[in-house]
C-alpha atoms as a PDB file:
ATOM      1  CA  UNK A   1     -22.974  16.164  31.382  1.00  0.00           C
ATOM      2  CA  UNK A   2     -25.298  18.815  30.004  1.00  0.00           C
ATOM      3  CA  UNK A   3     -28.382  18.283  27.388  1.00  0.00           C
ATOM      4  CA  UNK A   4     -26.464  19.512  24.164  1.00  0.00           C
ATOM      5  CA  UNK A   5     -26.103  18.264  20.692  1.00  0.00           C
ATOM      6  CA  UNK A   6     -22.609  17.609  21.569  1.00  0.00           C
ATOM      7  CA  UNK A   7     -23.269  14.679  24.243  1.00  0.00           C
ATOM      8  CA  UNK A   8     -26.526  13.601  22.702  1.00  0.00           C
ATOM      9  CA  UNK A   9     -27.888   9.934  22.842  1.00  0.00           C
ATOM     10  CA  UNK A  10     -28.949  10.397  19.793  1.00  0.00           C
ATOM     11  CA  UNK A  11     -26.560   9.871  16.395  1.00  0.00           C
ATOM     12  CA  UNK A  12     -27.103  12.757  14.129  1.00  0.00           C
ATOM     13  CA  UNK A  13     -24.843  12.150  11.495  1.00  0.00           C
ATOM     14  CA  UNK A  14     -25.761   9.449   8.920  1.00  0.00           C
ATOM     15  CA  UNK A  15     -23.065   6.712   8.731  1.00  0.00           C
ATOM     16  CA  UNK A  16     -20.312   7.772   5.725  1.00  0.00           C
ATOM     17  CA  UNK A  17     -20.120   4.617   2.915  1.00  0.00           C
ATOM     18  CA  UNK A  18     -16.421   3.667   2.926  1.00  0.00           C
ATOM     19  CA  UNK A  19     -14.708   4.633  -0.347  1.00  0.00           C
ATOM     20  CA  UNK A  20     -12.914   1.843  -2.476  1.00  0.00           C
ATOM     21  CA  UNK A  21      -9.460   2.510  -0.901  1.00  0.00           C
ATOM     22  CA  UNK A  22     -10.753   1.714   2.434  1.00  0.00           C
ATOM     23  CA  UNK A  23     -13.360  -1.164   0.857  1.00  0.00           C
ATOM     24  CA  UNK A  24     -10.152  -2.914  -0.215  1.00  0.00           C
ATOM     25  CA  UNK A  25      -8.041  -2.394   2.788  1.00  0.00           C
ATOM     26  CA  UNK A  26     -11.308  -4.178   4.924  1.00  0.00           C
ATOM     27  CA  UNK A  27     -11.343  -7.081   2.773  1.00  0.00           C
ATOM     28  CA  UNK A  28      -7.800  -7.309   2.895  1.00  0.00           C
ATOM     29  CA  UNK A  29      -8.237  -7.655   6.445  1.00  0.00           C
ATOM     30  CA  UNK A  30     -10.933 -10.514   6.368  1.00  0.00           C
ATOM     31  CA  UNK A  31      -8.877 -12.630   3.862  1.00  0.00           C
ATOM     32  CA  UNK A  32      -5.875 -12.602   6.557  1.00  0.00           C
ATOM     33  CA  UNK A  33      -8.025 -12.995   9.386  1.00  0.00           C
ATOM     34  CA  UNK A  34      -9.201 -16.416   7.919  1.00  0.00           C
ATOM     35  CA  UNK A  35      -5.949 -17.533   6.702  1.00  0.00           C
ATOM     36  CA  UNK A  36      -4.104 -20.116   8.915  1.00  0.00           C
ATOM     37  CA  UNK A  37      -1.072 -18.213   7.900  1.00  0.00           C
ATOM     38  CA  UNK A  38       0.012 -15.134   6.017  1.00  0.00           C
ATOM     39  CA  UNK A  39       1.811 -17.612   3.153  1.00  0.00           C
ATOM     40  CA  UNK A  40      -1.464 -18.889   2.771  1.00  0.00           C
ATOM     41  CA  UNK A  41      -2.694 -15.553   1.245  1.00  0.00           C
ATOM     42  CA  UNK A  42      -1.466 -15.127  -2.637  1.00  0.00           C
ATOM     43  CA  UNK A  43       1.551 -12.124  -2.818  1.00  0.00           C
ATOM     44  CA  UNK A  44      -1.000  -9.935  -5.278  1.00  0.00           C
ATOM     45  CA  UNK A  45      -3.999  -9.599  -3.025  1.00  0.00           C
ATOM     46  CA  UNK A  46      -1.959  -9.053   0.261  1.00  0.00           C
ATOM     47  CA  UNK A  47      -0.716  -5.573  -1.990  1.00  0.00           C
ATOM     48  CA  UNK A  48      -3.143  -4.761  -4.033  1.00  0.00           C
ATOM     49  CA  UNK A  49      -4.866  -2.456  -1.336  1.00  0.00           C
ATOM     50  CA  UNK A  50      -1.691  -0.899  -1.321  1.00  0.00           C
ATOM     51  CA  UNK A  51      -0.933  -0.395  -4.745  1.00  0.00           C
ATOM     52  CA  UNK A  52      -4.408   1.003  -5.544  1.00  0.00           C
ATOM     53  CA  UNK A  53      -3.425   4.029  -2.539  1.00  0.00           C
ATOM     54  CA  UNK A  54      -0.190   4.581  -4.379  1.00  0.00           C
ATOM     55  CA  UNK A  55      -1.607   4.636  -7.762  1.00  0.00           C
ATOM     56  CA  UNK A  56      -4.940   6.866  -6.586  1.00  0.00           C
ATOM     57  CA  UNK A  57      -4.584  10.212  -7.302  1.00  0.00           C
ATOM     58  CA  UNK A  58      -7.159  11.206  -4.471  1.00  0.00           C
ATOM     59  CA  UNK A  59      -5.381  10.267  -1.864  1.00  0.00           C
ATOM     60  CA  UNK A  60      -2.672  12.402   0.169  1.00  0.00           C
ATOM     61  CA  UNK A  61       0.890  12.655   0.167  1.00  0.00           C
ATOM     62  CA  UNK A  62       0.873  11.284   3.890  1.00  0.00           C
ATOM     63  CA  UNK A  63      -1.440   8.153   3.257  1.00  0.00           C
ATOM     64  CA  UNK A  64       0.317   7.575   0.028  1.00  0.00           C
ATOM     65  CA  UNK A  65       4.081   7.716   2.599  1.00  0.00           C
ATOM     66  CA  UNK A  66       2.161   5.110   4.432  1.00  0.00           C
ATOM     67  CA  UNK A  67       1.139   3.122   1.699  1.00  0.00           C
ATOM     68  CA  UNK A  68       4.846   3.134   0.327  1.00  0.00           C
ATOM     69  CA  UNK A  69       6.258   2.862   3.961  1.00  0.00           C
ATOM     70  CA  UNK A  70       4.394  -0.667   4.414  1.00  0.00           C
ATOM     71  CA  UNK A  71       4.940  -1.893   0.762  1.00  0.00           C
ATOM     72  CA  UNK A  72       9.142  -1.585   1.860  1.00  0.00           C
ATOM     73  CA  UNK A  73       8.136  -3.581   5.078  1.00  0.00           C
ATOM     74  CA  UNK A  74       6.932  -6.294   3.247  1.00  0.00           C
ATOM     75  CA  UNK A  75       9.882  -6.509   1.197  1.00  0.00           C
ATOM     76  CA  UNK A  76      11.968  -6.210   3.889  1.00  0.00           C
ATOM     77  CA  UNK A  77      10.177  -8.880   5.972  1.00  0.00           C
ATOM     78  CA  UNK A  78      10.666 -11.284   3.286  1.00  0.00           C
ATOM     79  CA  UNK A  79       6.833 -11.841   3.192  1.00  0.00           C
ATOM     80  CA  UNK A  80       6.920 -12.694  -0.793  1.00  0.00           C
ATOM     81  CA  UNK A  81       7.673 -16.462  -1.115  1.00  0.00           C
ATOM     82  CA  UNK A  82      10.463 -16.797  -4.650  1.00  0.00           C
ATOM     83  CA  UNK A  83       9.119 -19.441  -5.399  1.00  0.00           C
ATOM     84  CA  UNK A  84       5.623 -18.604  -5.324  1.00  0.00           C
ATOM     85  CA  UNK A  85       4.062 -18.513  -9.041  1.00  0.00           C
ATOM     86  CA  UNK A  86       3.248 -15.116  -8.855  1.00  0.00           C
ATOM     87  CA  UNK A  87       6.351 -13.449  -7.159  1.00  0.00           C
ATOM     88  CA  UNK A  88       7.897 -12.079 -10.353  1.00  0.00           C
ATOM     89  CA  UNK A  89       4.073 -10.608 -10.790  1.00  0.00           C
ATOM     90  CA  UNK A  90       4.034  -9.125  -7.751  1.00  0.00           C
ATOM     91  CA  UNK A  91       7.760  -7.286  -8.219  1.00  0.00           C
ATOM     92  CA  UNK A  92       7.236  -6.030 -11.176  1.00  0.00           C
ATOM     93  CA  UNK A  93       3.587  -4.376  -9.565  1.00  0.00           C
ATOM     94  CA  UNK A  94       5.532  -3.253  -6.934  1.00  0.00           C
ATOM     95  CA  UNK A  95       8.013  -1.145  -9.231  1.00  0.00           C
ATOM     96  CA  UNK A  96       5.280  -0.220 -12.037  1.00  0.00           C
ATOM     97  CA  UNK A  97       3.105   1.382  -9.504  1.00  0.00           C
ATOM     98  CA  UNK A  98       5.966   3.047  -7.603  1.00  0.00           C
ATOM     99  CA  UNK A  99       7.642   4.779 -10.620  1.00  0.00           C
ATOM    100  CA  UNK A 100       4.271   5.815 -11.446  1.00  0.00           C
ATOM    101  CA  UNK A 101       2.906   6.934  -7.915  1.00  0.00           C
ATOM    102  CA  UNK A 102       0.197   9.953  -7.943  1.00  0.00           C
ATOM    103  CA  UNK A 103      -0.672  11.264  -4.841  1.00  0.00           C
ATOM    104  CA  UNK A 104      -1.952  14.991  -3.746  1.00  0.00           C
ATOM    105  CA  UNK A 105       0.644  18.067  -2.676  1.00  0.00           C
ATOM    106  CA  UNK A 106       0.094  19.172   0.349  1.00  0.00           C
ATOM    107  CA  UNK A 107       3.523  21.566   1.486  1.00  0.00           C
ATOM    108  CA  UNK A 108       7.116  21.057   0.338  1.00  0.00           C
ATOM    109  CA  UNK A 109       8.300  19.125   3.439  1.00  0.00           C
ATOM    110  CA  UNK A 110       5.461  16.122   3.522  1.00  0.00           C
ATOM    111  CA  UNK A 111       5.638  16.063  -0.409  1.00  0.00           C
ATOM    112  CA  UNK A 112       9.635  15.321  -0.579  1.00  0.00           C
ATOM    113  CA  UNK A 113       9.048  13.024   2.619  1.00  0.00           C
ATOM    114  CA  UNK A 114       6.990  11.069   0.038  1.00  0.00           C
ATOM    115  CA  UNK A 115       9.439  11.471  -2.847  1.00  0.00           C
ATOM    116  CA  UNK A 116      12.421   9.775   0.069  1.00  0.00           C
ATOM    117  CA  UNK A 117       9.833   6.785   0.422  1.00  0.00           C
ATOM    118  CA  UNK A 118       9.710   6.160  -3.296  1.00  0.00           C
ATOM    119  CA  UNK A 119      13.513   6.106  -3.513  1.00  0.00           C
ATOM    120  CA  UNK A 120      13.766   3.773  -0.424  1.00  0.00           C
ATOM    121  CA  UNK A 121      10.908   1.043  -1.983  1.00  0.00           C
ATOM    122  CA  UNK A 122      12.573   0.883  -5.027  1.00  0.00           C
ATOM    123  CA  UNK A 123      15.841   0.457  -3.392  1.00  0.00           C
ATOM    124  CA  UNK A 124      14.636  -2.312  -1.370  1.00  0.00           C
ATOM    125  CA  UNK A 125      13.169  -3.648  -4.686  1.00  0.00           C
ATOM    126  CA  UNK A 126      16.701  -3.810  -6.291  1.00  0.00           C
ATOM    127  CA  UNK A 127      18.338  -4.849  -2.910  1.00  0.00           C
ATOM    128  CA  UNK A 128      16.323  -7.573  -1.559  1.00  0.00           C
ATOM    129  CA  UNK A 129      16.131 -11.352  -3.365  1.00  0.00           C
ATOM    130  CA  UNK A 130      12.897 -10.385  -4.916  1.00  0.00           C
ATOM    131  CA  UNK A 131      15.007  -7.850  -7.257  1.00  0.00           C
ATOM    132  CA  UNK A 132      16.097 -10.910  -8.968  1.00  0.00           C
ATOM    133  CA  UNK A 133      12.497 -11.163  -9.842  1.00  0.00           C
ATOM    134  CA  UNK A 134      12.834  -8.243 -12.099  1.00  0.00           C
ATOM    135  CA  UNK A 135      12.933  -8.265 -16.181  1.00  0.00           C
ATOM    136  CA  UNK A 136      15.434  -5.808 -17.095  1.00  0.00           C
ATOM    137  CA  UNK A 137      13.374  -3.766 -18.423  1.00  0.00           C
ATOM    138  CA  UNK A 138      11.221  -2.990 -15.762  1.00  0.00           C
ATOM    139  CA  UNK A 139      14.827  -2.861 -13.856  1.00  0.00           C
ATOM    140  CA  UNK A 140      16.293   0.275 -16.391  1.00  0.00           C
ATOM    141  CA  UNK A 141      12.484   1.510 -15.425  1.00  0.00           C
ATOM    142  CA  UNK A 142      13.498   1.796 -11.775  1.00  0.00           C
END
């Protein structure tokens, strides 16, 4: 390869500081790695990294989708214990944040793909045993 910048040894760009979003996500990721087993982990810090991308207003309408898209997955996977002491916590987080989601426009199509994943979380919400989690007011909310 030739002698350019481009294929440099040498690292030229100073390493970026990870914002909070990702901060969160990384610890997320060190609590499950030591965890014998994902019930081991308490409901509200397995989606708190996820609720902070839904709530942040800096982030885009694709990461927020993502965000959303693995919030449903969780529900769906049944990976909130009923009985845990802080599953009716963690439902009513869940629907707060997603009735309240922020996230920037980018084009029409992406932004109303984002709009579909809200609907289909807070479906799952109302659909899946943790719905029965729900105060009614949070559920005339949703």
């Amino acid at each position: 390869m030739k002698r350019c910048s481009r294929w440099s040894g040498h690292p030229h760009q100073e390493q970026i500081e990870p914002g909070p979003l990702v901060k969160a996500l990384l610890s997320l990721k060190d609590v499950l790695s030591s965890a014998a087993s994902i019930k081991d982990v308490d409901p509200v810090t397995l989606i708190d990294p996820f609720l902070s991308i839904v709530r942040s207003e800096d982030t885009s309408g694709p990461v927020t989708g993502l965000a959303l898209g693995s919030l449903k997955k969780f529900l769906c996977y049944g990976l909130f214990d009923l009985h845990h002491e802080s599953s009716g916590t963690v439902v009513e987080l869940i629907a707060d944040t997603v009735t309240h989601a922020r996230f920037i426009g980018t084009d029409s199509a992406s932004d109303e793909a984002v709009l579909m994943k809200i609907i289909q979380v807070l479906h799952t919400l109302v659909m899946t045993p943790n719905g029965t989690l729900m105060s009614n007011s949070v559920l005339c909310e949703v």
